[in-house]
C-alpha atoms as a PDB file:
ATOM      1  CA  UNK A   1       0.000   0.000   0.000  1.00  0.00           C
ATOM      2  CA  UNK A   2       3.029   1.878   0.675  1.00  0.00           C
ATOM      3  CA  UNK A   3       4.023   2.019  -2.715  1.00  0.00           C
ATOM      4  CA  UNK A   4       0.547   2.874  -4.063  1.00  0.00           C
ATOM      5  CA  UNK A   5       0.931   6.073  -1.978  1.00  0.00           C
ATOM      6  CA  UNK A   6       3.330   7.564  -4.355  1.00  0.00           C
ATOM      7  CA  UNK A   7       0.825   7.145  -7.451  1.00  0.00           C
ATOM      8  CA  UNK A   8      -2.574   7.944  -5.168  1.00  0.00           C
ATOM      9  CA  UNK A   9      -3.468  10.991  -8.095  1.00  0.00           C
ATOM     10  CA  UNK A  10      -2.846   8.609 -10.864  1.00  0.00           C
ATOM     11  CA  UNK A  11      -4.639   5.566  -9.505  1.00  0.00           C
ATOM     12  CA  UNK A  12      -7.763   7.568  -8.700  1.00  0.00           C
ATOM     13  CA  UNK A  13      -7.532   9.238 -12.002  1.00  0.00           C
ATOM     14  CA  UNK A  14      -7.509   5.170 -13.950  1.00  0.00           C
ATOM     15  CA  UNK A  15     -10.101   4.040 -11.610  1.00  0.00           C
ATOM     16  CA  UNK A  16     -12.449   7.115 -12.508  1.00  0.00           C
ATOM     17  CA  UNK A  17     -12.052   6.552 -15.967  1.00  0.00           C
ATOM     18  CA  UNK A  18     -12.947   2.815 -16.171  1.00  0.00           C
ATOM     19  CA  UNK A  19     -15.877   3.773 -13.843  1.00  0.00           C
ATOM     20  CA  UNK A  20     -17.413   6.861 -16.321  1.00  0.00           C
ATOM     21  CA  UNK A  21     -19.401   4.374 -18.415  1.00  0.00           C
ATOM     22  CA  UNK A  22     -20.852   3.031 -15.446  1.00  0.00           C
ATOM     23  CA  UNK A  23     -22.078   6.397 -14.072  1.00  0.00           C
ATOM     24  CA  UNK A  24     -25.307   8.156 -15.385  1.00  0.00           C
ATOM     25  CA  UNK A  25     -23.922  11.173 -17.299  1.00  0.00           C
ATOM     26  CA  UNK A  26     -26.827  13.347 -17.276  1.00  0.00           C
ATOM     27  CA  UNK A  27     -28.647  12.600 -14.027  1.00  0.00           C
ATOM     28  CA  UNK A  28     -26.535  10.893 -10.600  1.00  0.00           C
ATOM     29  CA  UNK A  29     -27.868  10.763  -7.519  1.00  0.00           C
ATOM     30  CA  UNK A  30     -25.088  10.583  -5.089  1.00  0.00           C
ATOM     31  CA  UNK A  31     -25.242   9.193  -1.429  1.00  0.00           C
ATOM     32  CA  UNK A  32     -22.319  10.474   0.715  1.00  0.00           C
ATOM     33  CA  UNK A  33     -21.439   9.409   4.073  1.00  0.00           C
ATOM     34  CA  UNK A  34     -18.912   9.390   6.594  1.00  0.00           C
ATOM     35  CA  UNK A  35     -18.412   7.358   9.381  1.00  0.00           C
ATOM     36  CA  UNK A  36     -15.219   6.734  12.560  1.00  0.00           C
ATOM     37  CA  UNK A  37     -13.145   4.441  12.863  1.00  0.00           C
ATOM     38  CA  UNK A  38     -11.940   3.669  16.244  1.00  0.00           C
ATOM     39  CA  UNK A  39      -8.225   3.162  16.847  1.00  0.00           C
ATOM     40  CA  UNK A  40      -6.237   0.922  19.459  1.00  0.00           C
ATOM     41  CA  UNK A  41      -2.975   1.485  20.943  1.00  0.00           C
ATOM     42  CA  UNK A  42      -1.483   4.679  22.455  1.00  0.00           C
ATOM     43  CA  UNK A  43       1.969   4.884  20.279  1.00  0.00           C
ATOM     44  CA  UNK A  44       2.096   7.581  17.575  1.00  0.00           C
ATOM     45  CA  UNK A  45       3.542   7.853  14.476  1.00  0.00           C
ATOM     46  CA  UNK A  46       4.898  10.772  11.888  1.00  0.00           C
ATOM     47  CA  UNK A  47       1.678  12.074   9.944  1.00  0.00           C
ATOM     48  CA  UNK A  48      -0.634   9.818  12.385  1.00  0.00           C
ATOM     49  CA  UNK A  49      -4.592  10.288  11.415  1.00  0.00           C
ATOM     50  CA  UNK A  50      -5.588   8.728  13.964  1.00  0.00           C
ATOM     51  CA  UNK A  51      -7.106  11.751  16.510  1.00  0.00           C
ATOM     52  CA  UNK A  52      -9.020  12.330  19.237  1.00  0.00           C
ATOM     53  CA  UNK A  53     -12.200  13.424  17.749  1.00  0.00           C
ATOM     54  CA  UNK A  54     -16.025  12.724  18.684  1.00  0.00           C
ATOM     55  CA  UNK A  55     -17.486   9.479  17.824  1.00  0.00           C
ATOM     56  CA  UNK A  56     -20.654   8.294  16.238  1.00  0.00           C
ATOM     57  CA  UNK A  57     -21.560   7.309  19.596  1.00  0.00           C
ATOM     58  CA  UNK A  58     -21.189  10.775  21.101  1.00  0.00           C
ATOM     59  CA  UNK A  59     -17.737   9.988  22.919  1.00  0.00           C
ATOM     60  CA  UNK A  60     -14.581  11.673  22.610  1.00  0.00           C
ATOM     61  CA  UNK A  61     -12.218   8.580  21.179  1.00  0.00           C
ATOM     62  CA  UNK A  62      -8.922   8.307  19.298  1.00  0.00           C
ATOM     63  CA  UNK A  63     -10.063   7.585  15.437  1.00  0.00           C
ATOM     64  CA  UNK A  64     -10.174   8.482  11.811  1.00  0.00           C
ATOM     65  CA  UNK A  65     -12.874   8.599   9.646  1.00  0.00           C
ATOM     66  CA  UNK A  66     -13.682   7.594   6.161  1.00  0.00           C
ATOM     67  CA  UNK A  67     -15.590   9.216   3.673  1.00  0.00           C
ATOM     68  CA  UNK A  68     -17.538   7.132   0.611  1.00  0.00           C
ATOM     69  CA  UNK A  69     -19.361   8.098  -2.148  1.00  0.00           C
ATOM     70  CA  UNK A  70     -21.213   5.784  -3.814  1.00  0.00           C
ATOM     71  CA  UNK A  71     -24.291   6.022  -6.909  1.00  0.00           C
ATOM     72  CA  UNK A  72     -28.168   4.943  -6.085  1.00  0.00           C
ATOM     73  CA  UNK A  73     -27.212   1.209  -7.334  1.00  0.00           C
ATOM     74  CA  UNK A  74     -24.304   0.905  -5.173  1.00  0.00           C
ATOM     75  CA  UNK A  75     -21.538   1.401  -7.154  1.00  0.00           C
ATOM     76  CA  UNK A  76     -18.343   3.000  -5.185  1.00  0.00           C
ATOM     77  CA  UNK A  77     -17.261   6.176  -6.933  1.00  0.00           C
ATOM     78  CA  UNK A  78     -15.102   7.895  -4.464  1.00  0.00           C
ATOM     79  CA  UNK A  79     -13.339   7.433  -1.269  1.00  0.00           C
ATOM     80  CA  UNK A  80     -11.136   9.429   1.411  1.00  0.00           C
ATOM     81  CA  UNK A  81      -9.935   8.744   5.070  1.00  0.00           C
ATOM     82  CA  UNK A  82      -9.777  12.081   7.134  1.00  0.00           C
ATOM     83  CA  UNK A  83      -8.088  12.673  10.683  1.00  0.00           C
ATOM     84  CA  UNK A  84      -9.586  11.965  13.449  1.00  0.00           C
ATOM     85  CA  UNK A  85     -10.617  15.027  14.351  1.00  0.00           C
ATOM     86  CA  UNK A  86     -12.495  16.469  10.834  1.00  0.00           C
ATOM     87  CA  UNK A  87     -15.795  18.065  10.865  1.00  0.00           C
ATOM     88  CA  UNK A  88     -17.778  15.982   8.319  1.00  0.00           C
ATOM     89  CA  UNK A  89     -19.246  19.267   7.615  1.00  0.00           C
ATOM     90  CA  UNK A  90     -15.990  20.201   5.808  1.00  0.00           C
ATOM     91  CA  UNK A  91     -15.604  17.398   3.548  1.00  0.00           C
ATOM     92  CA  UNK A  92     -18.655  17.568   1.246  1.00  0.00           C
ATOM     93  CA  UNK A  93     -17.640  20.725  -0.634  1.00  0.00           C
ATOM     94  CA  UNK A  94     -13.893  18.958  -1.808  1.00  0.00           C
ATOM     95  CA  UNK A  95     -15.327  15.830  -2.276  1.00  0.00           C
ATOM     96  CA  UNK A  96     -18.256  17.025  -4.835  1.00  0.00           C
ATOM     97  CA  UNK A  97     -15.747  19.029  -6.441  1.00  0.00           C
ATOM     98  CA  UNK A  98     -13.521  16.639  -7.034  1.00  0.00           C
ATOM     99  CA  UNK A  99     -16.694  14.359  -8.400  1.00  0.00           C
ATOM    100  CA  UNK A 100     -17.762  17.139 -10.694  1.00  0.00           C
ATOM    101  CA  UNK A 101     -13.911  16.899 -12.151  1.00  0.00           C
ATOM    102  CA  UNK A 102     -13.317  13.543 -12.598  1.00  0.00           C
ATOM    103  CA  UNK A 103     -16.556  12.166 -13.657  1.00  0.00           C
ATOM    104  CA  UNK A 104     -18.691  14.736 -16.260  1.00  0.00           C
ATOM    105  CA  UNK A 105     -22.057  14.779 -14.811  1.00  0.00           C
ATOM    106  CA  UNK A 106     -24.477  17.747 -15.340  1.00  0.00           C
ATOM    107  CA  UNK A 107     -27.125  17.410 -13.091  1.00  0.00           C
ATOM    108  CA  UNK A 108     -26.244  15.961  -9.484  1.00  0.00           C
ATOM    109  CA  UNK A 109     -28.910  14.944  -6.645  1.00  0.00           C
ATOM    110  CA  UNK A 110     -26.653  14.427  -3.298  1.00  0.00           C
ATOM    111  CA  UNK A 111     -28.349  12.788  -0.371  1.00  0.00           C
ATOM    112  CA  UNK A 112     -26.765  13.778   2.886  1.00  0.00           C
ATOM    113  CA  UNK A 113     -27.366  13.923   6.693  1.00  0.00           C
ATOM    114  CA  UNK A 114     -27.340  17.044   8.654  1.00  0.00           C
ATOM    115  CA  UNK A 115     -23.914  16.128   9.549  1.00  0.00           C
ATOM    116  CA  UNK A 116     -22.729  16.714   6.199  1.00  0.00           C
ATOM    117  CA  UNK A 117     -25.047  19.645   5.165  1.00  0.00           C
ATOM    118  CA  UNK A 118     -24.940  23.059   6.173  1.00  0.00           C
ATOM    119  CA  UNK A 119     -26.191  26.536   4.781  1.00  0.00           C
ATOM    120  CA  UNK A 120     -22.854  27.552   3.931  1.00  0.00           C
ATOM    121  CA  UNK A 121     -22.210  24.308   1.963  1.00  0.00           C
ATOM    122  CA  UNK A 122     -25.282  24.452   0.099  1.00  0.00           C
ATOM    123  CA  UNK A 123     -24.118  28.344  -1.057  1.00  0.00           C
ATOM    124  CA  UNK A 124     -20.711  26.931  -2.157  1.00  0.00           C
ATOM    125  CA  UNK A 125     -22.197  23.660  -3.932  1.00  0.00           C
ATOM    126  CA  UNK A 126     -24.357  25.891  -5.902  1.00  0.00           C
ATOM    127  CA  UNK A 127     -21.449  28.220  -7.012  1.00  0.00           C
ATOM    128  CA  UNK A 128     -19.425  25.476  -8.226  1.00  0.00           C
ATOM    129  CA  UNK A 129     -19.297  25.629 -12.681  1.00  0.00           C
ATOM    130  CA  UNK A 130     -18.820  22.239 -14.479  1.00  0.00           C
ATOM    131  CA  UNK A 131     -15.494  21.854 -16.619  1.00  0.00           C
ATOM    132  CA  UNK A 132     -17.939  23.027 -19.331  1.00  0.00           C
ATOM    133  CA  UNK A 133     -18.205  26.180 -17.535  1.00  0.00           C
ATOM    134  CA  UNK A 134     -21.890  25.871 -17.637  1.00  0.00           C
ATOM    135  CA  UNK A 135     -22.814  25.649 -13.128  1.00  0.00           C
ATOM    136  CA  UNK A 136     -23.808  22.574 -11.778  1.00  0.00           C
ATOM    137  CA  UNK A 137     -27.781  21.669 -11.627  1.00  0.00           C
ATOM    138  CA  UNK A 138     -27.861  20.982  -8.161  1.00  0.00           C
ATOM    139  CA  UNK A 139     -30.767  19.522  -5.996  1.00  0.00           C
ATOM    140  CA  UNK A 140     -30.043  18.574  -1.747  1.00  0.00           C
ATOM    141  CA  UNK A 141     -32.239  15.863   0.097  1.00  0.00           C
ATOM    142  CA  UNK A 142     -31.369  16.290   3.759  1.00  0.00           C
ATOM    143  CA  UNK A 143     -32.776  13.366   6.530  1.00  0.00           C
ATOM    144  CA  UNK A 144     -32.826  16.381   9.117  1.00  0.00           C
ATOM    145  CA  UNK A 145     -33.184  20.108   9.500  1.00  0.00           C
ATOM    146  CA  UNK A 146     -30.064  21.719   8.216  1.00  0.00           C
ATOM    147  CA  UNK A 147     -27.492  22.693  10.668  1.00  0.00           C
END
């Protein structure tokens, strides 16, 4: 995995391209989540993700935390692993943007939970222009009240 590290940018880039023909280029509904990922062991290591942050379960607990995107049937399109200590909040704007670039969708439906969504996200998601440089058709389903 080490050595994979070196070529993360091209790797993604490769995967994303055998994955366009799966993906719905005019419509994709996009489900986006993020969830911790508790860590044992006290030692620490140079560039160490694993933080202190709070849990799913409401605790404060060393972790990190992964981020996947996947379509309505399933299919994985993205991934990321965060610190510890990230505010999911933060993540959704990079990680559409970096959908919007890789994959060339026009119209893009993300389901999120209020952990995710926020008013200032939703102003930045809708200012965000397709390589095209026509602006992303955006719509938001939220499964709460917006933070």
């Amino acid at each position: 995995m080490d050595a994979l590290l070196d070529q993360h940018e091209a790797v993604e880039q490769t995967v994303a391209g055998l994955l366009r023909p799966l993906v719905d280029q005019d419509m994709s509904v996009v489900f986006y989540d993020m969830t911790t990922i508790r860590a044992a062991g006290l030692s620490e290591q140079a560039q160490d993700i694993r933080k202190f942050g709070m849990s799913k379960e409401g605790l404060i607990a060393r972790q990190f935390m992964l981020g996947v995107v996947q379509t309505a049937d399933g299919l994985p399109l993205y991934h990321e692993v965060f610190d510890g200590n990230t505010a999911e909040v933060t993540t959704l704007w990079p990680t559409i943007e970096k959908l919007v670039s890789r994959f060339a969708v026009k119209r893009m439906i993300v389901v999120a939970d209020r952990g995710l969504l926020s008013q200032d996200n939703l102003s930045e998601l809708q200012a965000i222009t397709l390589p095209c440089g026509t602006p992303l058709n955006s719509s938001w389903r939220c499964r709460a009240p917006l933070q």
